[in-house]
C-alpha atoms as a PDB file:
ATOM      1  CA  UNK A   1     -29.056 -28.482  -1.034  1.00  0.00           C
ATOM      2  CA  UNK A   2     -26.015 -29.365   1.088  1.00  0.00           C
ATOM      3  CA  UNK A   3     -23.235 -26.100   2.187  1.00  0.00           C
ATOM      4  CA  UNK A   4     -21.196 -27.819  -0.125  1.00  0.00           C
ATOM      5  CA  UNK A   5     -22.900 -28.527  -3.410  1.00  0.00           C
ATOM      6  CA  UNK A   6     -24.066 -24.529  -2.819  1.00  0.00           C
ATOM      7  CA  UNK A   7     -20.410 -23.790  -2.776  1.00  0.00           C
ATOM      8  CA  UNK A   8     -19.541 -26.099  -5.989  1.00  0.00           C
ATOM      9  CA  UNK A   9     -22.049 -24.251  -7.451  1.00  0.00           C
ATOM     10  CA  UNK A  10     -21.392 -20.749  -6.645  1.00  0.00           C
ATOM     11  CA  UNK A  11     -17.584 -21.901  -7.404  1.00  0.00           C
ATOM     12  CA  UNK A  12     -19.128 -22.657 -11.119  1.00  0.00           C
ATOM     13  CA  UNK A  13     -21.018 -19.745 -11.832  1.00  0.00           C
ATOM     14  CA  UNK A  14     -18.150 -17.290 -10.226  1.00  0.00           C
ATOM     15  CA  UNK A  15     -15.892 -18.801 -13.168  1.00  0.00           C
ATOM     16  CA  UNK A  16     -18.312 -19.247 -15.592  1.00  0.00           C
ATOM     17  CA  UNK A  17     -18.858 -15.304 -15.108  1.00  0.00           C
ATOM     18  CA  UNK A  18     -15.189 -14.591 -15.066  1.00  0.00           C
ATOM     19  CA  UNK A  19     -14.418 -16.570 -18.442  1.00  0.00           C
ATOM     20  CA  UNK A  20     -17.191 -14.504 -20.264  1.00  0.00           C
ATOM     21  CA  UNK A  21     -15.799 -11.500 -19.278  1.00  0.00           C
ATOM     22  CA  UNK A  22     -13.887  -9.616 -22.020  1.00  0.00           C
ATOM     23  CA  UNK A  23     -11.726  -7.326 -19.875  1.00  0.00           C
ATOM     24  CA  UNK A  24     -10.064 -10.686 -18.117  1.00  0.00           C
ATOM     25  CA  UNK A  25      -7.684 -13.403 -19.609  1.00  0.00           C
ATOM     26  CA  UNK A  26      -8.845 -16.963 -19.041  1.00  0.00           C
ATOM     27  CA  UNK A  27      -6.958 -18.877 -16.081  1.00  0.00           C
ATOM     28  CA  UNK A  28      -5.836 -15.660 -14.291  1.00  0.00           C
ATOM     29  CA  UNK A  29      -7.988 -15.923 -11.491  1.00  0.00           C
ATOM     30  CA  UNK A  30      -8.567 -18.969  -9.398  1.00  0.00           C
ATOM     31  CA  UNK A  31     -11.777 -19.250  -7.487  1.00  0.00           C
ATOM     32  CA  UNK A  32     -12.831 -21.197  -3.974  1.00  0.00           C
ATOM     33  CA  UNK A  33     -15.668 -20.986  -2.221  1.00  0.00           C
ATOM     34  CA  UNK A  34     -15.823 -22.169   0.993  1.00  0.00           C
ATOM     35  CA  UNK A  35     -19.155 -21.583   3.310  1.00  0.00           C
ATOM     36  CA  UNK A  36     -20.717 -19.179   0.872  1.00  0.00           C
ATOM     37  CA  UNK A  37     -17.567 -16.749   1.075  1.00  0.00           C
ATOM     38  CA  UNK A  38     -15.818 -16.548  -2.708  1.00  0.00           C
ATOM     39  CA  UNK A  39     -12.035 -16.252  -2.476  1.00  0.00           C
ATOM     40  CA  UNK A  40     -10.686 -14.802  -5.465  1.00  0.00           C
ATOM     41  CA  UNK A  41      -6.836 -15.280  -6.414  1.00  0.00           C
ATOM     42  CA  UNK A  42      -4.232 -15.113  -8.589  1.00  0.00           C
ATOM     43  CA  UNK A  43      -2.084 -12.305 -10.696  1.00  0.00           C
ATOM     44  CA  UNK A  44      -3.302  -9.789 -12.992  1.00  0.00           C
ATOM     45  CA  UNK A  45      -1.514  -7.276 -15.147  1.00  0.00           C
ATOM     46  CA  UNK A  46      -3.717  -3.987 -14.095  1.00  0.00           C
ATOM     47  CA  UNK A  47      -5.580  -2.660 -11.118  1.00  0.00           C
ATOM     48  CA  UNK A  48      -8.803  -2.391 -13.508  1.00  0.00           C
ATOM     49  CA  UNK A  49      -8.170  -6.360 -13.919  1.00  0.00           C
ATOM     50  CA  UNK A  50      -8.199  -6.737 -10.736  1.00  0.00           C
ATOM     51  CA  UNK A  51     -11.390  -4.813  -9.794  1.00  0.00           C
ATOM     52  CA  UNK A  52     -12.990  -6.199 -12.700  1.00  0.00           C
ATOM     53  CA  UNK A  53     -12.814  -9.723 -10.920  1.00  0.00           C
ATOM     54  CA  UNK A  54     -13.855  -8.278  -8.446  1.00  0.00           C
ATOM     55  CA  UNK A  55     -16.959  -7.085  -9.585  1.00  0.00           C
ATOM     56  CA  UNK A  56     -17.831  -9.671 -11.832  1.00  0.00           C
ATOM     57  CA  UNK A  57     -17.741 -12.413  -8.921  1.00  0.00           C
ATOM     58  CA  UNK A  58     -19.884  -9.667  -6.291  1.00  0.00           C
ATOM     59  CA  UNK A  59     -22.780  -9.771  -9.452  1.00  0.00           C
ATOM     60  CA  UNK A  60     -23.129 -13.385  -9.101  1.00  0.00           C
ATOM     61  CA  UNK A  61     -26.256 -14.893  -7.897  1.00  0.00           C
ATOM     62  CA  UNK A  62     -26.017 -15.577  -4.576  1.00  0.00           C
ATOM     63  CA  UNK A  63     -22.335 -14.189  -3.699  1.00  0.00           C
ATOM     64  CA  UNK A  64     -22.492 -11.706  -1.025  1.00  0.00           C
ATOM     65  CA  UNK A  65     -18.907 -12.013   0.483  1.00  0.00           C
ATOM     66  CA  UNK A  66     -15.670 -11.953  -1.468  1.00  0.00           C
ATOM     67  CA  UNK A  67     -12.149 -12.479  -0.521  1.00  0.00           C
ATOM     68  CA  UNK A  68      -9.804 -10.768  -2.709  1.00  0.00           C
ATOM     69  CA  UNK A  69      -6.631 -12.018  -2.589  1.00  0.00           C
ATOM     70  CA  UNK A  70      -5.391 -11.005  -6.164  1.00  0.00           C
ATOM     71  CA  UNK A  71      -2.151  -9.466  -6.857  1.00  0.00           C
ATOM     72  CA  UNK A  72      -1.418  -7.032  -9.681  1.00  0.00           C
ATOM     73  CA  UNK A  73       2.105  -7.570 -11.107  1.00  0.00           C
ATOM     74  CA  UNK A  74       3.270  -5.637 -14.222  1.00  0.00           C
ATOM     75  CA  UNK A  75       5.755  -6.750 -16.031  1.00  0.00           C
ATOM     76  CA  UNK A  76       8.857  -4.934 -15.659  1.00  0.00           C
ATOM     77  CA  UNK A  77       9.291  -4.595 -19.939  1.00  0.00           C
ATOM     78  CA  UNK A  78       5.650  -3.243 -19.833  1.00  0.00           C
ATOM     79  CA  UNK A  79       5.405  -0.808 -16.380  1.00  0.00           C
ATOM     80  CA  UNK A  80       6.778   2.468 -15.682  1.00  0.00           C
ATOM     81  CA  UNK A  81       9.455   2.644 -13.302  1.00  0.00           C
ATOM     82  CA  UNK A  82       7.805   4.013  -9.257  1.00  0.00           C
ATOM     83  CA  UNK A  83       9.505   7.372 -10.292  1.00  0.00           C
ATOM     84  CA  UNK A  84       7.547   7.519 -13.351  1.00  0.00           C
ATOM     85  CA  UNK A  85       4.434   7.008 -11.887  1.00  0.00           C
ATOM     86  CA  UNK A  86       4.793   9.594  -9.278  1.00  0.00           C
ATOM     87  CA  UNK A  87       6.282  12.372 -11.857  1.00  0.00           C
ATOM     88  CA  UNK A  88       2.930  11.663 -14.352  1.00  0.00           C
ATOM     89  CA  UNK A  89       0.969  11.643 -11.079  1.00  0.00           C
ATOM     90  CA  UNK A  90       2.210  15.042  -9.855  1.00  0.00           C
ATOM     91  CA  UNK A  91       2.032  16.579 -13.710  1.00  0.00           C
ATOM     92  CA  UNK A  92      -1.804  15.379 -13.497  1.00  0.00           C
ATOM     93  CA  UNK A  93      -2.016  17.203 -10.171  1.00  0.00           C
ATOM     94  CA  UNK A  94      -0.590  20.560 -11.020  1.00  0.00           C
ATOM     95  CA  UNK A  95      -1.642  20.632 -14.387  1.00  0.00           C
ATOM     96  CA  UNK A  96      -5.476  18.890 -14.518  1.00  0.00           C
ATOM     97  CA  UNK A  97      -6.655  19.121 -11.730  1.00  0.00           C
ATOM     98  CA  UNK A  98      -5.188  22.514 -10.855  1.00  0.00           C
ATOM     99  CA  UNK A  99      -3.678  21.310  -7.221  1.00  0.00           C
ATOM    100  CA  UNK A 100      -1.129  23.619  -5.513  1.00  0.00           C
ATOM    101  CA  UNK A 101       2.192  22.171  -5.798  1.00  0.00           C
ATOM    102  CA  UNK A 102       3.188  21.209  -2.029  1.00  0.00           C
ATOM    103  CA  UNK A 103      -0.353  20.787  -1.000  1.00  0.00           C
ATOM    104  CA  UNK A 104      -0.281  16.713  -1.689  1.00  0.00           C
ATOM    105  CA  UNK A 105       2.692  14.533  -1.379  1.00  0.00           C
ATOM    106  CA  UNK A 106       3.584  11.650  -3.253  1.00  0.00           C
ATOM    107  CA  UNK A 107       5.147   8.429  -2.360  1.00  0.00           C
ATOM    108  CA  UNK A 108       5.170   5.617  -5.010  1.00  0.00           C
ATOM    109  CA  UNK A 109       7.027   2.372  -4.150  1.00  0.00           C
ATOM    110  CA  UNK A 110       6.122  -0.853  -6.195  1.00  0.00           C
ATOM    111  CA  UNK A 111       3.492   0.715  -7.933  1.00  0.00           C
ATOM    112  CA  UNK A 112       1.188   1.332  -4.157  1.00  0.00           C
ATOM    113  CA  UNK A 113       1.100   5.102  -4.819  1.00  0.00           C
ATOM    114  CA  UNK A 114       0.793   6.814  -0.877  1.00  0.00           C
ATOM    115  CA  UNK A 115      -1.107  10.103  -1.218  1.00  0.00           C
ATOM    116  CA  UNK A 116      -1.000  12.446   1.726  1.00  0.00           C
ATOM    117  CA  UNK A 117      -1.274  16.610   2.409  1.00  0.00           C
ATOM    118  CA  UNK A 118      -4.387  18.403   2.297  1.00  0.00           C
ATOM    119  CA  UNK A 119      -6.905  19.886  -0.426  1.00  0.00           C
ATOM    120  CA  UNK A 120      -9.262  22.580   0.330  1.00  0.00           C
ATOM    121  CA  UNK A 121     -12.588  20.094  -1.014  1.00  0.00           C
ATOM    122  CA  UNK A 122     -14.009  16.661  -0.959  1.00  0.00           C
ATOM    123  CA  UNK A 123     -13.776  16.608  -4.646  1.00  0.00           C
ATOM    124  CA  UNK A 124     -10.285  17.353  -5.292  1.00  0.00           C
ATOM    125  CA  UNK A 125      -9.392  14.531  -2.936  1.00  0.00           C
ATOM    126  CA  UNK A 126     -11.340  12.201  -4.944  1.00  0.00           C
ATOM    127  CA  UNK A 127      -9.989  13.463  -8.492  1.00  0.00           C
ATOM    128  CA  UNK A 128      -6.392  12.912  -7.059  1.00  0.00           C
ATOM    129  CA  UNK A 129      -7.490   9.197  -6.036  1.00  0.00           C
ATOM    130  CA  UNK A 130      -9.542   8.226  -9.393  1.00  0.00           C
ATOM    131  CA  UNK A 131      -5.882  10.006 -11.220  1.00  0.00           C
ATOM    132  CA  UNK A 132      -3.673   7.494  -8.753  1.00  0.00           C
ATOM    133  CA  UNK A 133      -5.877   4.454  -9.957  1.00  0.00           C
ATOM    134  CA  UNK A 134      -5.546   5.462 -13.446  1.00  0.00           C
ATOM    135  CA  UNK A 135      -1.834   4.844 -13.395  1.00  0.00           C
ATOM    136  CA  UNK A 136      -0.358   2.328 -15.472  1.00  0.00           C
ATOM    137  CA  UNK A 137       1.686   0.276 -13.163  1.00  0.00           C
ATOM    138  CA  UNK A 138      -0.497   1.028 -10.009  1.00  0.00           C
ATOM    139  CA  UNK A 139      -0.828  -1.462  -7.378  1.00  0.00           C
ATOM    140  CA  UNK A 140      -2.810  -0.320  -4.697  1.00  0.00           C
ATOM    141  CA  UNK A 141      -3.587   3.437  -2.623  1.00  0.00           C
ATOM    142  CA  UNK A 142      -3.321   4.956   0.213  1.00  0.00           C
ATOM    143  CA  UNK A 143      -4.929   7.641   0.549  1.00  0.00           C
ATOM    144  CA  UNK A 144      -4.455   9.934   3.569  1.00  0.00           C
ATOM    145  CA  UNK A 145      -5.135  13.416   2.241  1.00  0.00           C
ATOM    146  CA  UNK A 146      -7.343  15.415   4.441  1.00  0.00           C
ATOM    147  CA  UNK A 147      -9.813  17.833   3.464  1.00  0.00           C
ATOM    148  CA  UNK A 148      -9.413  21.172   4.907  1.00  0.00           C
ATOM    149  CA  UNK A 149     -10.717  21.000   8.069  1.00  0.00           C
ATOM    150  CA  UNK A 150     -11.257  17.650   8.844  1.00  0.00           C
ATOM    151  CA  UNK A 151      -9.082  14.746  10.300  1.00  0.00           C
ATOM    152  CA  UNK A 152      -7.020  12.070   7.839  1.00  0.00           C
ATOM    153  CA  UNK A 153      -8.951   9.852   5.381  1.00  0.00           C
ATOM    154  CA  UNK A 154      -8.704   6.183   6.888  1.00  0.00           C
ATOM    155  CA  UNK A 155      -7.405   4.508   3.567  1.00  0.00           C
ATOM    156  CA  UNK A 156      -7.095   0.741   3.837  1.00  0.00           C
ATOM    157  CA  UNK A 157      -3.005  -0.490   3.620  1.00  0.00           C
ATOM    158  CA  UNK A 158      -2.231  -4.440   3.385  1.00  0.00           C
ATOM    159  CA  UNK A 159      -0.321  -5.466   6.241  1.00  0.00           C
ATOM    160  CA  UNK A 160       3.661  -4.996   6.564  1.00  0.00           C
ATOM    161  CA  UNK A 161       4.549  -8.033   5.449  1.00  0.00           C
ATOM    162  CA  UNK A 162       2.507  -8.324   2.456  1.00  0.00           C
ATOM    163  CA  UNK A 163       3.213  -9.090  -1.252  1.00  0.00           C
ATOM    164  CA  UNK A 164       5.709  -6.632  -2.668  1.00  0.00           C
ATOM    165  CA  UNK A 165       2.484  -5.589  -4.140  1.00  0.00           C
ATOM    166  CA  UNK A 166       1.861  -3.460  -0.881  1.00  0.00           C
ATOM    167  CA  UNK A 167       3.871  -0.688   0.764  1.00  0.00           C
ATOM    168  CA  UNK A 168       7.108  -0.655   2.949  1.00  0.00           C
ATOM    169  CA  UNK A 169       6.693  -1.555   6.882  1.00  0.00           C
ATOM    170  CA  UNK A 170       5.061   1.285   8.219  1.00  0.00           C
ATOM    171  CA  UNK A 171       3.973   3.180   5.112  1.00  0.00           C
ATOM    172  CA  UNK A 172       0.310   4.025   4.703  1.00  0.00           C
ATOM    173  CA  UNK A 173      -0.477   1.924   7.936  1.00  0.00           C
ATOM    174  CA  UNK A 174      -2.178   3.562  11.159  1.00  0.00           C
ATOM    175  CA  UNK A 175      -0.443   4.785  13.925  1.00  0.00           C
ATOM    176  CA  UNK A 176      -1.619   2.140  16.653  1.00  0.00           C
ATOM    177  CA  UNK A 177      -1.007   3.842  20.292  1.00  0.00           C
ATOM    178  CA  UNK A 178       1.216   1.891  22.830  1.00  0.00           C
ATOM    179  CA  UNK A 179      -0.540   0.440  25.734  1.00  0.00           C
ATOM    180  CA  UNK A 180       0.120   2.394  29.171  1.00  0.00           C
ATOM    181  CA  UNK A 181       2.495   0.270  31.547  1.00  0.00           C
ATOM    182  CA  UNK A 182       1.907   1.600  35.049  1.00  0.00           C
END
């Protein structure tokens, strides 16, 4: 079988898969396959949308790379406002999960929620990310909180001049050191 009839067919079964699923709405997400590698794109109302394409195209037969290229966009009569998000965020914090007010900082902007500060374990860093992803309205993470002791989580941040979907210029992205002019 040719690269490109594998591709057709992958390209069929990926949206086969995705029209089956319940948690999607048909036409949503476009799908192109091009030398085995599934691109997935398109707009979806929630983050679990958009992970749920995800997921359904990576249990295809056969797929073992995927692009994901789709954008979450709430509509603005439906989504809480960036200020809203952080306030429920910080409620969950302090009054859940029992976090020290001060100890993590919140920065919301277009529904990417920017998490930074410290915890004193590995699991209250990961309760404060599953509570970010939980948000209606949220977008995307970055999640720099350290653990005590240790150095800053490396969080994956879209590049500056992404989709509104992602953060400001120079929010959530790594400090990349200047090269030495002698």
């Amino acid at each position: 079988m040719s690269t490109a009839t594998r591709d057709h067919q992958m390209q069929r079964d990926v949206l086969d898969a995705l029209a089956q699923d319940t948690k999607l709405r048909a036409g949503e997400v476009a799908v192109s396959v091009r030398d085995g590698v599934v691109t997935l794109s398109g707009i979806v109302r929630t983050y679990d949308e958009k992970c749920e394409a995800l997921d359904v195209a990576l249990r295809c037969r056969g797929v073992n790379a995927v692009a994901d290229e789709v954008k979450v966009r709430v509509p603005a009569a439906f989504g809480p406002s960036d200020s809203d998000m952080a306030e429920g965020l910080l409620r969950t914090l302090t009054d859940e999960l029992r976090v020290p007010v001060g100890d993590v900082h919140i920065t919301v902007q277009n529904g990417w929620v920017t998490l930074t500060g410290e915890v004193g374990r590995r699991d209250q860093c990961d309760a404060v990310e599953r509570a970010a992803r939980r948000l209606l309205g949220f977008t995307g993470l970055s999640n720099l909180i350290r653990t005590a002791g240790t150095s800053p989580r490396q969080a994956p941040s879209p590049p500056a001049a992404a989709s509104p979907n992602g953060p400001a210029a120079g929010l959530g992205a790594p400090a990349r050191a200047r090269p030495e002019i002698r």
